[in-house]
Protein backbone atom coordinates (compact mmCIF):
# COMPACT_ATOMS: atom_id res chain seq x y z
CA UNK A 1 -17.22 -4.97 -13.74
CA UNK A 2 -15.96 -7.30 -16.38
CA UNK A 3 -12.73 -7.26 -18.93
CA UNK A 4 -12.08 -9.70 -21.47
CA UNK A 5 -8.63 -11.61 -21.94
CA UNK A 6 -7.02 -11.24 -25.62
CA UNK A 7 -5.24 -13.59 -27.34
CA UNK A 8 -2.52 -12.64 -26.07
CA UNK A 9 -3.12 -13.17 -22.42
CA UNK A 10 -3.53 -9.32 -21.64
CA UNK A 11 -6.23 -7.71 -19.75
CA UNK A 12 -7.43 -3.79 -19.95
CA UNK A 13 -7.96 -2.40 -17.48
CA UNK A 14 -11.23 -0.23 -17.49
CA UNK A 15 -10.66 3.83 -17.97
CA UNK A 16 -13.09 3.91 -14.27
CA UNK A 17 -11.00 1.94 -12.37
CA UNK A 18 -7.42 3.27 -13.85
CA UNK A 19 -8.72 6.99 -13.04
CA UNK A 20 -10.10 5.84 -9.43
CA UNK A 21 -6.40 4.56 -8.70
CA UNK A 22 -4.35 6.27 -10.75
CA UNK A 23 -2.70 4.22 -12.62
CA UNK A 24 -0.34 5.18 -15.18
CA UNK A 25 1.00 3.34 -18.33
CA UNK A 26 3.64 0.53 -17.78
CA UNK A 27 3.06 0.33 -14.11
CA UNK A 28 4.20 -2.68 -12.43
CA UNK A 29 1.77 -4.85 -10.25
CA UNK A 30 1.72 -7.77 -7.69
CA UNK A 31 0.06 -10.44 -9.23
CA UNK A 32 -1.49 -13.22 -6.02
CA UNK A 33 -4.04 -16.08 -6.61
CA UNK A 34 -6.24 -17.34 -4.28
CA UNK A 35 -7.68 -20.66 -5.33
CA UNK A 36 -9.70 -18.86 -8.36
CA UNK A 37 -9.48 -15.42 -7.46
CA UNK A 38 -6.22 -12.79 -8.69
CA UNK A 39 -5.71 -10.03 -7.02
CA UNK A 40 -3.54 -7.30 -8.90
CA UNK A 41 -1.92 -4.61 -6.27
CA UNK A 42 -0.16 -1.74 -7.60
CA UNK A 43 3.29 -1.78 -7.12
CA UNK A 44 3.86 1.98 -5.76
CA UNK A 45 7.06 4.32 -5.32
CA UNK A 46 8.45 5.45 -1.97
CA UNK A 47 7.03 8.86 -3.19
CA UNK A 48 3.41 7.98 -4.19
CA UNK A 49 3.17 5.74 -0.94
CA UNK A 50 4.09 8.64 1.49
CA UNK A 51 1.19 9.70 3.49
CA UNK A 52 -0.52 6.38 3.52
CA UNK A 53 0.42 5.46 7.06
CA UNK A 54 -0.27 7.87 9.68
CA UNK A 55 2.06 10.22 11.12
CA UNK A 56 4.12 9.27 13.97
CA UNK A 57 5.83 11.43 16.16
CA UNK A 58 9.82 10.28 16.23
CA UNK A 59 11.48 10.04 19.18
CA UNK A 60 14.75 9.29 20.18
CA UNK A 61 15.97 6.28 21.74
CA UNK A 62 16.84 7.97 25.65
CA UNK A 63 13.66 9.82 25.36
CA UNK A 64 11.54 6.11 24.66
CA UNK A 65 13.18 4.75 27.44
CA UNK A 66 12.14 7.59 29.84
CA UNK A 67 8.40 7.02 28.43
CA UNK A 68 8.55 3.48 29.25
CA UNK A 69 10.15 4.12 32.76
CA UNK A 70 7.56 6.44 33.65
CA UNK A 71 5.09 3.85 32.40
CA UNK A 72 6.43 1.41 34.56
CA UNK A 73 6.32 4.01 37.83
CA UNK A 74 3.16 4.96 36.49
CA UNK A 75 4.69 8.27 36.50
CA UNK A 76 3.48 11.28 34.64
């Protein structure tokens, strides 16, 4: 997919691509070049980032350090 730079330096972003990553009006990005290449990355909230990582159970410091003991006694 192409875009064209105006006169002004700015680049549109096509209507495909904005829907397929919702992006929203004034959004911020990351801007990183790679000899030729930019990348843009979407600069996202706390909230719109939450369920991107998978869940993982928290524990509590005492109860890590019994895992790892057991580990080490190969305890179960």
């Amino acid at each position: 997919m192409q875009a064209k730079l105006s006169s002004k330096f700015q680049l549109a972003i096509p209507k495909t691509i904005r829907d397929d990553l919702h992006l929203q009006a004034g959004q911020q990005f990351t801007l990183i070049t790679r000899g030729n290449i930019i990348e843009l990355i979407p600069v996202r909230s706390i909230q719109q980032a939450r369920g991107m990582l998978p869940f993982r159970e928290v524990v509590d410091s005492e109860e890590y350090r019994d895992r790892e003991e057991r580990k080490d006694y190969d305890i179960d």
